[in-house]
N, C-alpha and C. Protein backbone atom coordinates (compact mmCIF):
# COMPACT_ATOMS: atom_id res chain seq x y z
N UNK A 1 -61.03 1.87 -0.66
CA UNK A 1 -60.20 1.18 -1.62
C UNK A 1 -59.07 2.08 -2.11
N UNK A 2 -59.48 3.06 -2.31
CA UNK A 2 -58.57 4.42 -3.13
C UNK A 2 -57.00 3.98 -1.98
N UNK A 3 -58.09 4.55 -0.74
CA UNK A 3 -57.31 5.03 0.19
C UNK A 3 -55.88 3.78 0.55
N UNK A 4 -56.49 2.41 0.14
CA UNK A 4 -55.39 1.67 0.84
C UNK A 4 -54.21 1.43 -0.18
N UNK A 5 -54.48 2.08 -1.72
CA UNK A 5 -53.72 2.06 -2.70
C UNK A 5 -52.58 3.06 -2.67
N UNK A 6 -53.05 4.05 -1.75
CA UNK A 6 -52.35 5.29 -1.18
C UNK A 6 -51.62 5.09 -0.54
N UNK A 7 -52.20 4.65 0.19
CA UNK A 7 -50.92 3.79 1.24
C UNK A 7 -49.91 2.92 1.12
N UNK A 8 -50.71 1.67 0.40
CA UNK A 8 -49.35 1.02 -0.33
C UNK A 8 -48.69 1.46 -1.37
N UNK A 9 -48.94 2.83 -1.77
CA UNK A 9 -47.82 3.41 -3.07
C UNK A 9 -47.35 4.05 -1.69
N UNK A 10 -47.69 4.36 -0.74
CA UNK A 10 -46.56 5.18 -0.02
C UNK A 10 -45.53 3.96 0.43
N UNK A 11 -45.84 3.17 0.90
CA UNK A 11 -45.14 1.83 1.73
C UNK A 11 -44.40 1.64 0.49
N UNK A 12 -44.25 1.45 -0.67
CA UNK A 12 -43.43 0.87 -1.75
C UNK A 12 -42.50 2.16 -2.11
N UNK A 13 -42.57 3.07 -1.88
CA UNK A 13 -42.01 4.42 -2.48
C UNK A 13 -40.81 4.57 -0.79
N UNK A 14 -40.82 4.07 0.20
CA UNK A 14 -40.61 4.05 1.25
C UNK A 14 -39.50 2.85 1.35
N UNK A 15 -39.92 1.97 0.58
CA UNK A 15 -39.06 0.66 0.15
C UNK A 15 -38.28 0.92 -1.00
N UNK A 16 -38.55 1.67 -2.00
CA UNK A 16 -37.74 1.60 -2.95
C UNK A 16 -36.38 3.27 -2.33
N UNK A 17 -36.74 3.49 -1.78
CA UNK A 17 -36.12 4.70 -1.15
C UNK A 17 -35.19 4.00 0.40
N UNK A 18 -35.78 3.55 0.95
CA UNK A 18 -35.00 3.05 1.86
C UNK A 18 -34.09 1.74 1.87
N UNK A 19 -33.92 0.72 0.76
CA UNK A 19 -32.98 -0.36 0.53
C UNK A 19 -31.62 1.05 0.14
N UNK A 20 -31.62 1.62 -1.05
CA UNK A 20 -30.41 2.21 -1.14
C UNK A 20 -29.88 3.18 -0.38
N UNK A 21 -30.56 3.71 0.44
CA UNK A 21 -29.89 4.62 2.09
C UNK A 21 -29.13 3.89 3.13
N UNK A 22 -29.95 2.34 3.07
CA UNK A 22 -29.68 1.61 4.34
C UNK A 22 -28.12 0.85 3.47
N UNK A 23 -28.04 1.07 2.01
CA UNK A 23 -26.67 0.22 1.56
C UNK A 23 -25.65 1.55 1.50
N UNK A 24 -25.86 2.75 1.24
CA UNK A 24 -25.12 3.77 1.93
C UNK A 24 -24.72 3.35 2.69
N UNK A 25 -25.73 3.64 3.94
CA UNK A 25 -25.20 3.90 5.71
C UNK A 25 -24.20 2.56 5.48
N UNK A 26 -24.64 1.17 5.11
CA UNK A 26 -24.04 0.61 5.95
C UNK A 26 -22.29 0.32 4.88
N UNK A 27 -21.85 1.04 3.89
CA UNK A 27 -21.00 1.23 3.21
C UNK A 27 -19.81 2.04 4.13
N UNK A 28 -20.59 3.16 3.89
CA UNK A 28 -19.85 4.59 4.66
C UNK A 28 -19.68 3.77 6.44
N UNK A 29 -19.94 2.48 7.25
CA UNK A 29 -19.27 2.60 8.12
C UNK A 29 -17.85 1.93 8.22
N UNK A 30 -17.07 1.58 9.48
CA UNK A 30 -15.94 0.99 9.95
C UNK A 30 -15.43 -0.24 8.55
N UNK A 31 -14.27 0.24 8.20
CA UNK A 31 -13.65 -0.78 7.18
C UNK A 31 -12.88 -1.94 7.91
N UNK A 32 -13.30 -2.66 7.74
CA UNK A 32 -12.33 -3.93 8.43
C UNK A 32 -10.78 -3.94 8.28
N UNK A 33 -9.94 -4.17 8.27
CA UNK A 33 -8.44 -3.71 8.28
C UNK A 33 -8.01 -5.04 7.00
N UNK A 34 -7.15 -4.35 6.31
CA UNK A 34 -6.81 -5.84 4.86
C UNK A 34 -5.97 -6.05 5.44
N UNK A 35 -5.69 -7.59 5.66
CA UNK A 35 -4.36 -7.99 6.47
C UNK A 35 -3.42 -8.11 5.52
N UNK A 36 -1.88 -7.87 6.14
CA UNK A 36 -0.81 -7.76 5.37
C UNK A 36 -0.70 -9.04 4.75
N UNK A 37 -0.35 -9.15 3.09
CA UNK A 37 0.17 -10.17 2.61
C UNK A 37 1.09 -10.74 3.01
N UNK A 38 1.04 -12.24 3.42
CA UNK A 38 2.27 -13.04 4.03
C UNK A 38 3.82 -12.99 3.41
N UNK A 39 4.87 -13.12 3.83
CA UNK A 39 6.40 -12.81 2.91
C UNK A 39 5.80 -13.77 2.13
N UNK A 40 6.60 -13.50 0.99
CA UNK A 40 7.37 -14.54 -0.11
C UNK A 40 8.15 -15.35 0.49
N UNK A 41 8.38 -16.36 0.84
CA UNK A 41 9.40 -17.52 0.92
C UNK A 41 9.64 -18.94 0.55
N UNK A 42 10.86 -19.07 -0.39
CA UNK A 42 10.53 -20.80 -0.76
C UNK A 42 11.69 -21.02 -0.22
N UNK A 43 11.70 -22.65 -0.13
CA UNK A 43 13.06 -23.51 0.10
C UNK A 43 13.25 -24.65 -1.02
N UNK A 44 14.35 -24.79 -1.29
CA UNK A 44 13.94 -26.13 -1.94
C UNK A 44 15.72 -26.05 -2.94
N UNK A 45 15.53 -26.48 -4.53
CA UNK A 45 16.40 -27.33 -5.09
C UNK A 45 16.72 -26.04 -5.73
N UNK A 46 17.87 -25.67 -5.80
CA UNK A 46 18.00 -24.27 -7.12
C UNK A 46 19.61 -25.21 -8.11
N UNK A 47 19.24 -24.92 -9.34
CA UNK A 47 19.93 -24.95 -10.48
C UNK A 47 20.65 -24.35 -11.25
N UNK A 48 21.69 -24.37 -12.31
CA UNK A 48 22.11 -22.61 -12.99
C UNK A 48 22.16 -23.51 -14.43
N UNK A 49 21.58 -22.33 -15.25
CA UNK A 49 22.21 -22.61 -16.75
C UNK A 49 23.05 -23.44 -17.16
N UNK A 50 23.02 -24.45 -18.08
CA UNK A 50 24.35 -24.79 -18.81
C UNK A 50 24.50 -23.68 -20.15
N UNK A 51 25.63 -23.83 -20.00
CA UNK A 51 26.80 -22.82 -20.81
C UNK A 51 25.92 -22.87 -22.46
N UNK A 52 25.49 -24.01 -22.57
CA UNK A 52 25.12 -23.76 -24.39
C UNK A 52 23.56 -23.20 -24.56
N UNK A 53 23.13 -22.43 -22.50
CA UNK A 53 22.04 -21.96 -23.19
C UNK A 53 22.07 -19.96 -23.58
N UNK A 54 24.13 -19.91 -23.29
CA UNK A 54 24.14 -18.46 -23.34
C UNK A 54 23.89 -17.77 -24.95
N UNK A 55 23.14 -16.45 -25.12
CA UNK A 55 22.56 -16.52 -26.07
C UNK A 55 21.24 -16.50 -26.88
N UNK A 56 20.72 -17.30 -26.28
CA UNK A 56 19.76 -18.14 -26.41
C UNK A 56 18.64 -17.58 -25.81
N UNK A 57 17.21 -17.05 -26.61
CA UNK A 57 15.95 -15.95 -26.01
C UNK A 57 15.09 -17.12 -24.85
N UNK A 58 15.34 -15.95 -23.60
CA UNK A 58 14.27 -16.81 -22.73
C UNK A 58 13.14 -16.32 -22.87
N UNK A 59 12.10 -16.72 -21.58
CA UNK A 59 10.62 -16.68 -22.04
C UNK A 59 10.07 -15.18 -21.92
N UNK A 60 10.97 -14.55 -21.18
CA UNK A 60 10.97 -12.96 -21.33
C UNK A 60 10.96 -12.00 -22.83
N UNK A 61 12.27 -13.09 -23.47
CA UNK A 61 12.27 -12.27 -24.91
C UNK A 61 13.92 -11.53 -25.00
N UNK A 62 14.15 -11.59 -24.10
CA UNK A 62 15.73 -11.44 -23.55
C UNK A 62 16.17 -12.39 -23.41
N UNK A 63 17.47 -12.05 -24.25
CA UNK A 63 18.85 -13.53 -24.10
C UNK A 63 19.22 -13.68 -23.10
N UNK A 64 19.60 -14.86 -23.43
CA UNK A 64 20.10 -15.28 -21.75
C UNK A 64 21.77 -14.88 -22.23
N UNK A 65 22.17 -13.91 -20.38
CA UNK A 65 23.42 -13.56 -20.67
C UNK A 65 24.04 -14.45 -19.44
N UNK A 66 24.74 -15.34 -19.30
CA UNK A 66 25.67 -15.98 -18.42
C UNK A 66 26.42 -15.48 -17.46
N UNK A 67 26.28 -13.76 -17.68
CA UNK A 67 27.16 -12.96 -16.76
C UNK A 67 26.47 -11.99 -16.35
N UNK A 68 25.50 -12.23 -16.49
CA UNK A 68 24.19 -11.51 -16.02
C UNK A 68 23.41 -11.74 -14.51
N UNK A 69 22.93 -11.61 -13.65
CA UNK A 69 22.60 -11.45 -12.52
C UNK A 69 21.12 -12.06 -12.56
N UNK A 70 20.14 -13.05 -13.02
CA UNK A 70 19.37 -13.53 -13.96
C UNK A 70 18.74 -14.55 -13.50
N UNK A 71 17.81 -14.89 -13.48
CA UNK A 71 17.10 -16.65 -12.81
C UNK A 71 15.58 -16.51 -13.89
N UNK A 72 14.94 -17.86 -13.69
CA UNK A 72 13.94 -18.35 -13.96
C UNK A 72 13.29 -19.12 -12.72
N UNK A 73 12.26 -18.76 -13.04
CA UNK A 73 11.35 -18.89 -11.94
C UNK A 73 10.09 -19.45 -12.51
N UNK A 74 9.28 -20.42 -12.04
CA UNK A 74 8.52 -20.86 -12.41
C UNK A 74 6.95 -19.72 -13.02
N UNK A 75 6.76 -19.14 -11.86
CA UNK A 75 5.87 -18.13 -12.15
C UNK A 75 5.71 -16.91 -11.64
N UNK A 76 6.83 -16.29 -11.12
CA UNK A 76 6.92 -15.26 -10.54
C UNK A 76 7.02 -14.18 -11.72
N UNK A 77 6.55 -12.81 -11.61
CA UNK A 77 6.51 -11.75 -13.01
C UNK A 77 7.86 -11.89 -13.35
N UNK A 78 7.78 -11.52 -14.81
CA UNK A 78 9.73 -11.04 -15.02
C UNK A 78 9.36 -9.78 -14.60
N UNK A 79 11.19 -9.53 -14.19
CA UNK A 79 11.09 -8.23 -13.52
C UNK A 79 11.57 -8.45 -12.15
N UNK A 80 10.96 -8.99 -11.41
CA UNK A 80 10.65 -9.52 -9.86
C UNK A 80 12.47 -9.74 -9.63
N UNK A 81 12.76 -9.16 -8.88
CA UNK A 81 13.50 -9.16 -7.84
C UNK A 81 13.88 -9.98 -6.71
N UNK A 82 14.73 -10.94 -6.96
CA UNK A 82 14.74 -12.47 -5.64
C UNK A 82 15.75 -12.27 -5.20
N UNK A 83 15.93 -12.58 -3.51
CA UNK A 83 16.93 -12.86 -2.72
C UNK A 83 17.56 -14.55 -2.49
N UNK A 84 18.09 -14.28 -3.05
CA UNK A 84 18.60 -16.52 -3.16
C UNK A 84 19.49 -16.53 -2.33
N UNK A 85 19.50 -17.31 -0.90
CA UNK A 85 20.72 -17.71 0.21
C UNK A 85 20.59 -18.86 -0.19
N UNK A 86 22.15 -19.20 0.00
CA UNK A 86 22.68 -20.45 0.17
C UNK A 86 22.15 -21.00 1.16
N UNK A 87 21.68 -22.60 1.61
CA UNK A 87 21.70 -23.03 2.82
C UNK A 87 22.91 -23.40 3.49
N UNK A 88 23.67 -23.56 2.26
CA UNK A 88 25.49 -24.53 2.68
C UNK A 88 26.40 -23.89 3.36
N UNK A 89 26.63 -22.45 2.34
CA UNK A 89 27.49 -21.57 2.97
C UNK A 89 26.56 -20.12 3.04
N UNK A 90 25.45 -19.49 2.98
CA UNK A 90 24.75 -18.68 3.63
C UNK A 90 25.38 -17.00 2.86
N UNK A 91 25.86 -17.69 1.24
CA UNK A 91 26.26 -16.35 0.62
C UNK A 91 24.86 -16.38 0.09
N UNK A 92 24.36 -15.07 -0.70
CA UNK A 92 23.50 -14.73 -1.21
C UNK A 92 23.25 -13.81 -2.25
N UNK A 93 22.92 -13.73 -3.40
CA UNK A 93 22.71 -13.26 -4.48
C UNK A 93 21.23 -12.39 -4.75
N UNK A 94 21.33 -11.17 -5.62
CA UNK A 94 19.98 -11.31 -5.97
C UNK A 94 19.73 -11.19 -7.36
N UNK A 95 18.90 -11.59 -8.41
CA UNK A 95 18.46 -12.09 -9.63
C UNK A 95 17.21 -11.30 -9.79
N UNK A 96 17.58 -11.49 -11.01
CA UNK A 96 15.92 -10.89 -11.82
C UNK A 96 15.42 -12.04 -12.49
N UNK A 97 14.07 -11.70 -12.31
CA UNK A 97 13.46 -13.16 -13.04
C UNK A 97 12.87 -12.75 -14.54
N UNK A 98 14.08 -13.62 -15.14
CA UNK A 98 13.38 -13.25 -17.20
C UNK A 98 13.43 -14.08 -17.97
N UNK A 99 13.06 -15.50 -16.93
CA UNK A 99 12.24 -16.99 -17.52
C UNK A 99 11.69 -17.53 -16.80
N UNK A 100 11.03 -18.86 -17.22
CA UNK A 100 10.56 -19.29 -17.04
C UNK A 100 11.10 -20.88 -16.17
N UNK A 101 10.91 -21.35 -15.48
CA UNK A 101 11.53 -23.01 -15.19
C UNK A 101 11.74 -22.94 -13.87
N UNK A 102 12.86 -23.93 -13.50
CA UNK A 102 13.14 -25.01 -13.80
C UNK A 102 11.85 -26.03 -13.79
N UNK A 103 11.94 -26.94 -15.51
CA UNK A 103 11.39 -27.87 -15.36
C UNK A 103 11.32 -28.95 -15.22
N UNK A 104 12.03 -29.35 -13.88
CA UNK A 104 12.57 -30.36 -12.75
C UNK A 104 12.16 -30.57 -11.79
N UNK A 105 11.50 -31.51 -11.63
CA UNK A 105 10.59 -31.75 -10.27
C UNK A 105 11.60 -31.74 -9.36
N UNK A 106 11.42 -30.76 -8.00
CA UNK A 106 11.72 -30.56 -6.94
C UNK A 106 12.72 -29.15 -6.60
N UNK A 107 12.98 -28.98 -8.25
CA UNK A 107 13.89 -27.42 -8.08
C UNK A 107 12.96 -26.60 -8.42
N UNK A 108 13.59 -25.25 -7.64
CA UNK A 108 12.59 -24.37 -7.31
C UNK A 108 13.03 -22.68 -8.35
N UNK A 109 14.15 -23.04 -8.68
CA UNK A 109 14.77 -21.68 -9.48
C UNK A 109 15.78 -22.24 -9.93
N UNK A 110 16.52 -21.44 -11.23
CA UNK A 110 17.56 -21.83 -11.81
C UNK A 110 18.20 -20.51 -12.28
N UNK A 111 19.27 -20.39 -11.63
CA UNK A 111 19.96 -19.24 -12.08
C UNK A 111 21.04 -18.69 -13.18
N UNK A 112 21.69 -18.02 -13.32
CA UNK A 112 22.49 -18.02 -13.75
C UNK A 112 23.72 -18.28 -13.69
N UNK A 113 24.81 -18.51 -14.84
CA UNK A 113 26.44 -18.77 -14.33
C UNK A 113 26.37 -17.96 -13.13
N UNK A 114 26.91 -16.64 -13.71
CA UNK A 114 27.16 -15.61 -12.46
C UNK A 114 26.63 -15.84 -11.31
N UNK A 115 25.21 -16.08 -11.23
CA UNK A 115 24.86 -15.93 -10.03
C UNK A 115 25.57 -17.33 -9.14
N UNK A 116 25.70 -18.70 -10.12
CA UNK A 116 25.27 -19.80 -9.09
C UNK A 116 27.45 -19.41 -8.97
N UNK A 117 27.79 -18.93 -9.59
CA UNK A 117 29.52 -18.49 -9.36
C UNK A 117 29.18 -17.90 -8.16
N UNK A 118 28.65 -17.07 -7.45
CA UNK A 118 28.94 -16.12 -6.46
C UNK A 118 28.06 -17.01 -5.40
N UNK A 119 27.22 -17.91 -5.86
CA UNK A 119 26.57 -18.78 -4.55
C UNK A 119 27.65 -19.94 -4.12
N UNK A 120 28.86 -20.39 -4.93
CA UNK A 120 29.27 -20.91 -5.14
C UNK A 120 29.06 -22.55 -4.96
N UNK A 121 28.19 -22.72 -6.14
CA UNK A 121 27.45 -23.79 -6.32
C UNK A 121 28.00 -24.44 -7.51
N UNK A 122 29.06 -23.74 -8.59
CA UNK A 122 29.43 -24.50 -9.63
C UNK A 122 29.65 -25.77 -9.88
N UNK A 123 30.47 -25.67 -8.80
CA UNK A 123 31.20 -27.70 -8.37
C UNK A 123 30.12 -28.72 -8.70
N UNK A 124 29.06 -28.09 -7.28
CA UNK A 124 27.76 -29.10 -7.21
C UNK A 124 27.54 -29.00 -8.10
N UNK A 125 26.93 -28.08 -9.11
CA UNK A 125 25.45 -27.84 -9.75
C UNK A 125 24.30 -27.43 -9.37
N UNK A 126 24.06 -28.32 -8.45
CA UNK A 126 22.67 -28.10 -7.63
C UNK A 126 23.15 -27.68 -5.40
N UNK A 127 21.73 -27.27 -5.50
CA UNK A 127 22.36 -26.36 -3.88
C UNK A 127 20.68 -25.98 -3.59
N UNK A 128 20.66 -26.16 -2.47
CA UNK A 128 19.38 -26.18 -1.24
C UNK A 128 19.50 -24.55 -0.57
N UNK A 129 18.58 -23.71 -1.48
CA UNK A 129 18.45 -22.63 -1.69
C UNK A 129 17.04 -21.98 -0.43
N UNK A 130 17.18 -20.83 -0.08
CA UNK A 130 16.06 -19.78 0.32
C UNK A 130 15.83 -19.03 -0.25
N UNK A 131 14.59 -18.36 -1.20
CA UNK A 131 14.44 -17.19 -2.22
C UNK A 131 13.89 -16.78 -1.51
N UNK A 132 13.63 -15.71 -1.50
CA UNK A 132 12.70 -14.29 -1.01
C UNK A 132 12.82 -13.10 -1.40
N UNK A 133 11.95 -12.73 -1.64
CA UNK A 133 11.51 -11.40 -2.50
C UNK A 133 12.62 -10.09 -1.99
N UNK A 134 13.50 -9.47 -3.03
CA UNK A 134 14.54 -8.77 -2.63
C UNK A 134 14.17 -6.95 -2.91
N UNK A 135 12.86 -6.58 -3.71
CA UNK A 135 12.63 -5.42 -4.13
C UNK A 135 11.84 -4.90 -2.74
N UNK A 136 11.27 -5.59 -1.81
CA UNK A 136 10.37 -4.74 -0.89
C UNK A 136 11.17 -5.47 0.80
N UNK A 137 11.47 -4.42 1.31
CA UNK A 137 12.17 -4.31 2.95
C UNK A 137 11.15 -6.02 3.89
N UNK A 138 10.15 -5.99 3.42
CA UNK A 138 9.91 -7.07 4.82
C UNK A 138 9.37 -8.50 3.31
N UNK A 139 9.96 -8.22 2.33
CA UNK A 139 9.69 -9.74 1.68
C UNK A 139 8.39 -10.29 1.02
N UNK A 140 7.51 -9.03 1.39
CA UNK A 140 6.23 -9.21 0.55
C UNK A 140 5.90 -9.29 -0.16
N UNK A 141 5.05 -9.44 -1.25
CA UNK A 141 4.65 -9.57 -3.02
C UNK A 141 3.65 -8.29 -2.69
């Protein structure tokens, strides 16, 4: 009787010793590779400020300056860095994002005077835009 109690304290001392070796070993081997995050890319409706919102604190906490280089973005960080091409005429701008919007079903960013001046979108208003991420070389988040 002794004897088989001996044994199974060895068999359990053997188990409690060998689950955390075998989650070592199998830690410390071959890491699977993290695949690269896909680019950033949207298409869609882009917008610019009207004039009576220069002034005026966006959701950043910073005024909106009209001659400023500037967009809102639905949820991208402020801060973030966007590449906006034209689809029409294929000029392109890049913006910092330090709001929040457009809250317009089907537009995808809304920029600033300046910017939608140099996309030259004033006329329209609105313009069928490509954003993509302008702070990192291949467009990634």
């Amino acid at each position: 009787m002794i004897d088989s109690f001996l044994h199974a304290g060895i068999r359990f001392k053997r188990l409690v010793w060998g689950w955390p070796l075998l989650l070592v070993l199998v830690s410390c081997g071959a890491r699977q590779p993290v695949p690269e995050p896909a680019p950033y890319l949207e298409v869609g409706e882009a917008s610019y400020y009207a004039r009576k919102f220069h002034g005026r604190p966006t959701a950043s906490g910073e005024r909106y300056d009209e001659n400023a280089m500037t967009a809102a973005h639905p949820h991208l960080p402020f801060g973030t860095l966007l590449k906006v091409k034209s689809l029409k005429n294929r000029r392109t701008v890049v913006v910092r994002v330090n709001d929040r919007g457009p809250f317009i079903n089907g537009r995808i960013i809304d920029v600033s005077r300046a910017a939608a001046r140099r996309l030259g979108m004033l006329q329209d208003g609105l313009m069928r835009v490509e954003v993509t991420l302008a702070d990192s070389p291949d467009g990634t988040i």
